[in-house]
Protein backbone atom coordinates (compact mmCIF):
# COMPACT_ATOMS: atom_id res chain seq x y z
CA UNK A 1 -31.86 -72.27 213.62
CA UNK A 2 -29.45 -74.85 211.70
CA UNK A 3 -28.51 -77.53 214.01
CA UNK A 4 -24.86 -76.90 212.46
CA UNK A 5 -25.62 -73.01 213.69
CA UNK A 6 -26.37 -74.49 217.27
CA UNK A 7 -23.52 -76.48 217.55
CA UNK A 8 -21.36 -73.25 216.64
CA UNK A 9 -22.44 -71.57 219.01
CA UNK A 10 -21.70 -73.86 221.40
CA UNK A 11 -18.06 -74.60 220.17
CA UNK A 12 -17.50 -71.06 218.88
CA UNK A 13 -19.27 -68.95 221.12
CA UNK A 14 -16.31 -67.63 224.55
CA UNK A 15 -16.13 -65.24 226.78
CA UNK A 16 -13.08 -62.68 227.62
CA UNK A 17 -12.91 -65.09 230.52
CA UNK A 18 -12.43 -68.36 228.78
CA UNK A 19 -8.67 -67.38 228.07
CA UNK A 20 -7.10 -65.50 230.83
CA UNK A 21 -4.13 -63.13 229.40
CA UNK A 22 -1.27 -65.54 230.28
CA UNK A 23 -2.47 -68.03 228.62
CA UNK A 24 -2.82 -65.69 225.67
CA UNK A 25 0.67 -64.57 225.99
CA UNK A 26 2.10 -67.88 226.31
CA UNK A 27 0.35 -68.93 222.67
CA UNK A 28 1.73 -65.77 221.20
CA UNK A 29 5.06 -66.72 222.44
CA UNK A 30 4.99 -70.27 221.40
CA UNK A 31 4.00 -69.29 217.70
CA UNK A 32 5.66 -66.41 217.48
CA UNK A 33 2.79 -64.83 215.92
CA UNK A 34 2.76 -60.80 215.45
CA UNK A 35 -0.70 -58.51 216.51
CA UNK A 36 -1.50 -55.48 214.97
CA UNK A 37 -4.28 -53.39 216.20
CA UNK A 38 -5.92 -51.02 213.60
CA UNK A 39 -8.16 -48.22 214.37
CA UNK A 40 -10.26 -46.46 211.31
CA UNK A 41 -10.68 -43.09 212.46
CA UNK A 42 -12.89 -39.90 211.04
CA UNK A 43 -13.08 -36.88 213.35
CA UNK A 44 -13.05 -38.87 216.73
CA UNK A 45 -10.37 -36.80 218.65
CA UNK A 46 -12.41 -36.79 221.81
CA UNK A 47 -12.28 -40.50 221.98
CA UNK A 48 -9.39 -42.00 219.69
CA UNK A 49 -6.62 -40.72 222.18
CA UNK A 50 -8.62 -42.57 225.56
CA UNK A 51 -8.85 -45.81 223.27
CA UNK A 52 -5.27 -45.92 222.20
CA UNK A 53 -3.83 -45.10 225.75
CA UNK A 54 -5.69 -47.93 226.99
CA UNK A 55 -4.05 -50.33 224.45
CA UNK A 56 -0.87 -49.09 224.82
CA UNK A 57 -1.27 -48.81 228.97
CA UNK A 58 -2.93 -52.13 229.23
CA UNK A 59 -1.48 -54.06 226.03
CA UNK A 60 1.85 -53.04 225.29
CA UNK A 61 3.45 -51.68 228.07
CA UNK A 62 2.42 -53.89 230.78
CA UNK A 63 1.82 -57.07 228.97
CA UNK A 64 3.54 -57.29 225.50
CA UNK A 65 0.86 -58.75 223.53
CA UNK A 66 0.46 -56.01 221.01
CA UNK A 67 2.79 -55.27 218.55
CA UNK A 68 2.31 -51.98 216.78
CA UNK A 69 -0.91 -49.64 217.54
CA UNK A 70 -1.92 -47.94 214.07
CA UNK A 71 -4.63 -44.84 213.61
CA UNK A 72 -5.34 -44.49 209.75
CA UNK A 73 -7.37 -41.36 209.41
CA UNK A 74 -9.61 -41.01 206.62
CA UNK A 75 -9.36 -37.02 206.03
CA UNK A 76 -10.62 -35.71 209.50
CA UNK A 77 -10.92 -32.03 209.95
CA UNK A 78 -10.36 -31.71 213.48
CA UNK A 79 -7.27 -32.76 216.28
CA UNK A 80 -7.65 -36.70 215.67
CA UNK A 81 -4.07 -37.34 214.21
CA UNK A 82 -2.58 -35.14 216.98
CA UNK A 83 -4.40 -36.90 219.74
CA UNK A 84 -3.86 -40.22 218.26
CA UNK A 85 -0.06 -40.00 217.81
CA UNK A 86 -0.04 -38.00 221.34
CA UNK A 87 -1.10 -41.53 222.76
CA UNK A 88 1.13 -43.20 221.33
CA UNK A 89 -0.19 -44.63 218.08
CA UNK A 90 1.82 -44.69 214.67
CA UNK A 91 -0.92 -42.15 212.41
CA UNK A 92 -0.97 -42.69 209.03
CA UNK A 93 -3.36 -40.70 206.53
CA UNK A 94 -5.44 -43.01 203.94
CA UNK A 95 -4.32 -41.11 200.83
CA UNK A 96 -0.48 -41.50 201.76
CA UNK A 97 -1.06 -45.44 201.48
CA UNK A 98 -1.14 -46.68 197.56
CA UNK A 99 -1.14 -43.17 196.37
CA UNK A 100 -1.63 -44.74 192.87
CA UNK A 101 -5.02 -46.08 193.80
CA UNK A 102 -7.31 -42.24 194.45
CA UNK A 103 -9.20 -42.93 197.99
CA UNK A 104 -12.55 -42.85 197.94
CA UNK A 105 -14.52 -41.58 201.30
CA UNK A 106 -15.52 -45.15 203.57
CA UNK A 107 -14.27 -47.17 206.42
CA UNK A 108 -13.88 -50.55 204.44
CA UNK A 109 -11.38 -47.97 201.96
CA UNK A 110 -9.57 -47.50 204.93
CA UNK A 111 -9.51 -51.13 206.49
CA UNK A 112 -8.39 -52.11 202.97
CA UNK A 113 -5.76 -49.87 202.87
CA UNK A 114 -4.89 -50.30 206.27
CA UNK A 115 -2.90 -54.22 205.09
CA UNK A 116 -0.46 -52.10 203.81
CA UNK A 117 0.69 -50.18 206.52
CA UNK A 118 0.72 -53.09 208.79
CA UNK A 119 2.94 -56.15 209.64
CA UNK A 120 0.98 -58.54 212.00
CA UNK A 121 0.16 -61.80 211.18
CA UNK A 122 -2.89 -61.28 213.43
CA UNK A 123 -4.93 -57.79 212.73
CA UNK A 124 -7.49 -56.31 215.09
CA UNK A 125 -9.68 -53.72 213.97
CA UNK A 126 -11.46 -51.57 216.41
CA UNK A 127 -13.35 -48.72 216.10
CA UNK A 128 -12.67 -45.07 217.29
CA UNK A 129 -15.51 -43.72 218.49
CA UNK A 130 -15.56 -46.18 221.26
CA UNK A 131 -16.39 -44.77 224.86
CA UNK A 132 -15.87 -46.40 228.19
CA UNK A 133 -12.87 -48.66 226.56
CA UNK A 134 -11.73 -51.72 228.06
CA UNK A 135 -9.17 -53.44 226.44
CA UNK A 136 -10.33 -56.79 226.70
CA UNK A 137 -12.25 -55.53 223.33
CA UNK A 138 -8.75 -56.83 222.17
CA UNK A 139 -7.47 -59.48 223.84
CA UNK A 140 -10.98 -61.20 223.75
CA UNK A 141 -10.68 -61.23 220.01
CA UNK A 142 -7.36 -61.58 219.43
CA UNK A 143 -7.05 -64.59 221.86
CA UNK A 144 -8.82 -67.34 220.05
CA UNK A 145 -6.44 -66.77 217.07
CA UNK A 146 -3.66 -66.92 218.82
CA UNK A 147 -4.41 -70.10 220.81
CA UNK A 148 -6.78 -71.85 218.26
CA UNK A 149 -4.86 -72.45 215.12
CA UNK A 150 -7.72 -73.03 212.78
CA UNK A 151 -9.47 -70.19 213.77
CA UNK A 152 -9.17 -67.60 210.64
CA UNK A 153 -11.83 -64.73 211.85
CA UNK A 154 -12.79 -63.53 215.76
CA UNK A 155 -15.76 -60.66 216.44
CA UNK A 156 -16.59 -59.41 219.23
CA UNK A 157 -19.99 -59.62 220.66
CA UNK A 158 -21.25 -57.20 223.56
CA UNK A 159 -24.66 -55.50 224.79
CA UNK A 160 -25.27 -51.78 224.04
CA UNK A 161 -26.88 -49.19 225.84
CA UNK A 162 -30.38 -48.14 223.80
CA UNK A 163 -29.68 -44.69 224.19
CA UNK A 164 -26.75 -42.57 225.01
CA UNK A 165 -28.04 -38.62 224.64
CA UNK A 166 -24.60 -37.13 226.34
CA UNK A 167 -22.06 -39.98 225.09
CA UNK A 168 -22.75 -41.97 228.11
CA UNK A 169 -24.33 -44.83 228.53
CA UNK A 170 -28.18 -44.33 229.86
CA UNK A 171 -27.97 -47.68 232.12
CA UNK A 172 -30.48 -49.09 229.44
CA UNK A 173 -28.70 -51.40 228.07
CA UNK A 174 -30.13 -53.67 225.11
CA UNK A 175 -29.21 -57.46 225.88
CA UNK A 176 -28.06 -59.62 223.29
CA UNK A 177 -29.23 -56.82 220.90
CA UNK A 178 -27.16 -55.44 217.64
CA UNK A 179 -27.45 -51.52 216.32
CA UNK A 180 -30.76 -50.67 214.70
CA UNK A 181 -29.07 -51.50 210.87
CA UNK A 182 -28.45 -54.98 212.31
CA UNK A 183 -31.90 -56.07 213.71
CA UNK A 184 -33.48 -53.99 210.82
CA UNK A 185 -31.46 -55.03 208.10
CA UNK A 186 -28.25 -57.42 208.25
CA UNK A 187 -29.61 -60.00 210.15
CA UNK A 188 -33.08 -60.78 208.22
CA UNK A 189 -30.63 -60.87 205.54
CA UNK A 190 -27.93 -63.27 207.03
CA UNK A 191 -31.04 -65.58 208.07
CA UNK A 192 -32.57 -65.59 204.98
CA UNK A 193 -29.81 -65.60 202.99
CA UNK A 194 -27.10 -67.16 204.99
CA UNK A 195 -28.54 -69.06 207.36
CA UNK A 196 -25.08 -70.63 208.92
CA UNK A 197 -24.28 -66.62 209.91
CA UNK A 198 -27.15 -66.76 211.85
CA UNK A 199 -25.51 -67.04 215.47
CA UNK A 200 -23.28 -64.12 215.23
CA UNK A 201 -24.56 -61.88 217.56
CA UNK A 202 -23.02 -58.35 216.28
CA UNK A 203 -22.46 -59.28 212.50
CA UNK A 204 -21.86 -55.32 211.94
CA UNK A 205 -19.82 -54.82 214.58
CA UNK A 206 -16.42 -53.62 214.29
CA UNK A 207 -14.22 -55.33 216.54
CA UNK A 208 -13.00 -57.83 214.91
CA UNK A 209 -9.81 -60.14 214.70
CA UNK A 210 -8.42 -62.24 211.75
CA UNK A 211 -5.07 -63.40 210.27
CA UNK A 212 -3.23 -61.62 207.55
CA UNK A 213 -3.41 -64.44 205.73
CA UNK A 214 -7.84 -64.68 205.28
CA UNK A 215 -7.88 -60.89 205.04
CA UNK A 216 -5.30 -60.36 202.01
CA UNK A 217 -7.55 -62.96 199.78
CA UNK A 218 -10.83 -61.04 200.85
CA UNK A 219 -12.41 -58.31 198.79
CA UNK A 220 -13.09 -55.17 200.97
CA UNK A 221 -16.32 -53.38 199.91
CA UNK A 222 -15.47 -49.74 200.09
CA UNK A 223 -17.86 -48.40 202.77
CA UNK A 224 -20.59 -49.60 205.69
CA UNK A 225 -20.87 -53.03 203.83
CA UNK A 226 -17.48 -54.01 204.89
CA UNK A 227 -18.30 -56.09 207.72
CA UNK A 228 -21.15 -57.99 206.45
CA UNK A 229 -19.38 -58.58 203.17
CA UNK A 230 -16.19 -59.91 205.10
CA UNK A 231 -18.09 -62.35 207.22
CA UNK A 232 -19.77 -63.39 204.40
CA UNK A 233 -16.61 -63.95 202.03
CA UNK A 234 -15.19 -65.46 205.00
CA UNK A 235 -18.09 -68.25 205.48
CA UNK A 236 -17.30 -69.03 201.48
CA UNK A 237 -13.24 -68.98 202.05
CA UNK A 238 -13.03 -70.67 205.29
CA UNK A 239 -15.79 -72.03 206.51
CA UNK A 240 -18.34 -71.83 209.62
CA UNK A 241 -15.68 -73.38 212.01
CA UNK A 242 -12.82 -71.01 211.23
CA UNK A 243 -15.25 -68.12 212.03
CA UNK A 244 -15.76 -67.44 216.05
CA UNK A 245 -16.81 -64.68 218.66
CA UNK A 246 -16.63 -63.56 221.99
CA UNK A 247 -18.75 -61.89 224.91
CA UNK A 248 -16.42 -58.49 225.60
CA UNK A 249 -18.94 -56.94 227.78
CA UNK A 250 -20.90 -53.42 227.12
CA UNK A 251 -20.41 -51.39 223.92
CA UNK A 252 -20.62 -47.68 224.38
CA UNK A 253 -20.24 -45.65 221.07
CA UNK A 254 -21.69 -42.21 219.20
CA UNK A 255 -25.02 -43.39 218.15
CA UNK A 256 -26.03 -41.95 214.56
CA UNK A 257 -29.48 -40.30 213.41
CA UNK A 258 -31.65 -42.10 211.22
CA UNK A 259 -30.83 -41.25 208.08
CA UNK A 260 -27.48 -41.79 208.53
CA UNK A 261 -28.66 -44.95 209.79
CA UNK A 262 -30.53 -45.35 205.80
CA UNK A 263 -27.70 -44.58 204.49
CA UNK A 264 -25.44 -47.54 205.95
CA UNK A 265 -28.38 -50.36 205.58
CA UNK A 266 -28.64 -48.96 201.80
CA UNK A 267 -24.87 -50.07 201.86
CA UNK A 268 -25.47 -53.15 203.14
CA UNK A 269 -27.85 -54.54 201.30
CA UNK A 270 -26.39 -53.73 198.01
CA UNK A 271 -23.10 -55.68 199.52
CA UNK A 272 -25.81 -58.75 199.98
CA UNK A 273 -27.08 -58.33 196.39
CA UNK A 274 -23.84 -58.98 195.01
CA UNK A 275 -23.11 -61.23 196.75
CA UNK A 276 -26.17 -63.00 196.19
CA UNK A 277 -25.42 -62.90 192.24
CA UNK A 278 -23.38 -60.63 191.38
CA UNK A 279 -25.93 -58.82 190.21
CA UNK A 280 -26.65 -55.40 188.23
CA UNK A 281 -28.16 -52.67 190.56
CA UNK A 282 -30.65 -50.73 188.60
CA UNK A 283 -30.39 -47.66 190.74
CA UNK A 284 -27.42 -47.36 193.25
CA UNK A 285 -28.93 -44.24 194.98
CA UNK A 286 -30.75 -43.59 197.96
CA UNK A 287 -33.37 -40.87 198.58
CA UNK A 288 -34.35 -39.19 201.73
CA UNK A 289 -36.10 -36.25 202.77
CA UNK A 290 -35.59 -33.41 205.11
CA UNK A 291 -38.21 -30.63 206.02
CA UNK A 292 -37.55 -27.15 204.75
CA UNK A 293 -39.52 -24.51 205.32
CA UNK A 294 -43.19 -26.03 205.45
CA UNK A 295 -42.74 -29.02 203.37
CA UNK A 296 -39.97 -31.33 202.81
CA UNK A 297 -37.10 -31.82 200.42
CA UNK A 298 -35.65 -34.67 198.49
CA UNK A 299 -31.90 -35.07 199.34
CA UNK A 300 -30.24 -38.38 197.00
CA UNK A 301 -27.01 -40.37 197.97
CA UNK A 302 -25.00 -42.41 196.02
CA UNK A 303 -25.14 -45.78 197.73
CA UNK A 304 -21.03 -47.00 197.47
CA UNK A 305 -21.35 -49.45 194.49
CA UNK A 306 -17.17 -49.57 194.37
CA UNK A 307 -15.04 -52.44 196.17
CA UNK A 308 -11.49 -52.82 196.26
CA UNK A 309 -9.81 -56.78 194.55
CA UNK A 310 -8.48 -59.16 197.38
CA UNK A 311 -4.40 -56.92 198.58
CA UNK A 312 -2.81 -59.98 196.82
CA UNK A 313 -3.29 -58.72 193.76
CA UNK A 314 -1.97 -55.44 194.56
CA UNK A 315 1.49 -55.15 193.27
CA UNK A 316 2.87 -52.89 195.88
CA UNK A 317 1.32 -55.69 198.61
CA UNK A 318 2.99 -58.26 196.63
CA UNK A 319 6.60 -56.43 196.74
CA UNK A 320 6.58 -56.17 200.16
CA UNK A 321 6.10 -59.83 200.89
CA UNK A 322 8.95 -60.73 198.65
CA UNK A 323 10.95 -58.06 200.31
């Protein structure tokens, strides 16, 4: 490991503890900063309502560090608006933001789009299939930011149960771990290719905190490379020092099957390849098989080869600013 990487992660490595909530609260009062909490959601109305009471309970209500609570749902077909706005949250569909722009299916589409519809100066993304919420998943991430000024971009870092058959954690829990996409793919690649990455525990995780002002410059790649292609725009932008994360605990979430799995470290890399030169992909498709019958058929994805320009070139982003 870079010495540089060691030192980070001695400097830029907390936990929830290190910043107790009034102290928190006091920063946000001092700077007068905003927080926005944003929460990507497809089909997740069995957990989406628990994680947005919890905010609201926990965040809003009892301790005002939370400004506004948003669910952007990205076309689900079952109760997830209604639960969401049940709880409390403002719901807003993905194709009623920047109608101008057609949506395409992915949760960095939705992140993207999600600037928009949002006024903090500090936004928190957190994901909606989340189970056993706590929300220190927010204030751990949204502290630094508020209390260190030239912090630009907080994750948060956690272990995770190997398996969870019944949407429970097993009590197996994989320390210091990341998903099977991150130990398989995204962090050879950060190593190799980004070596100063290297110390983020849960690159692809989605908990995350950053200011308005790093995530309107950033491109946002369209689907399941969105987090590795904002931490590494970020690096580039900002630098290794404005980039930090922090120990929320235990991560408990809907685990996906293999393929699925394929799917999102096909996404991934092909984020890294263009970032790595900008490249031409020969072949943007990914083929798997499934058995039918007594042998097995080929079943080909598109692998999302589409990402959306930095919001401050979008004209409707820039009109609101001046307004």
């Amino acid at each position: 490991m870079l010495e540089e990487v060691e030192r980070w992660l001695i400097d830029r490595s907390w936990s929830v503890a290190d910043r107790p909530l009034h102290r928190i609260l006091a920063a946000k009062r001092a700077t007068g900063q905003t927080v926005s909490v944003v929460l990507p959601a497809l089909d997740e109305e069995a957990t989406v309502g628990d994680i947005v009471s919890v905010i609201r309970h926990d965040l809003v209500l009892q301790v005002p560090l939370v400004d506004e609570v948003v669910v952007v749902d990205s076309g689900s077909t079952d109760r997830t608006a209604e639960v969401a706005a049940a709880a409390g949250a403002t719901v807003v569909h993905r194709d009623a933001i920047l109608p101008r722009i057609p949506a395409v299916p992915g949760k960095g589409e939705v992140l993207w789009r999600s600037l928009l519809v949002t006024r903090g100066d500090i936004v928190c993304f957190v994901d909606a299939d989340l189970r056993e919420f706590s929300s220190d998943f927010v204030s751990g991430i949204v502290g630094p930011l508020l209390t260190e000024p030239d912090l630009q971009l907080v994750k948060a870092m956690y272990d995770r149960p190997l398996t969870v058959p019944d949407g429970r954690a097993s009590g197996t829990v994989a320390a210091g771990q990341g998903g099977r996409v991150t130990e398989l793919m995204a962090r050879p690649l950060l190593n190799m290719h980004w070596p100063q990455l290297a110390g983020f525990v849960q690159p692809l995780g989605g908990e995350y905190a950053a200011r308005r002002s790093l995530l309107e410059q950033l491109p946002f790649p369209v689907g399941y490379g969105v987090e590795l292609g904002m931490l590494v725009d970020a690096l580039h932008l900002a630098g290794l020092d404005a980039l930090a994360q922090v120990d929320v605990g235990v991560r408990v979430h809907r685990h996906q099957d293999g393929q699925a799995l394929g799917r999102m470290a096909a996404a991934i890399y092909r984020t890294a390849q263009l970032r790595l030169a900008r490249g031409h992909l020969i072949r943007p498709s990914l083929t798997q098989f499934e058995r039918a019958g007594d042998g097995f058929e080929p079943r080909t994805y598109s692998v999302d080869t589409e990402e959306r320009p930095p919001m401050t070139e979008i004209a409707e982003y820039q009109a609101r600013r001046v307004a």
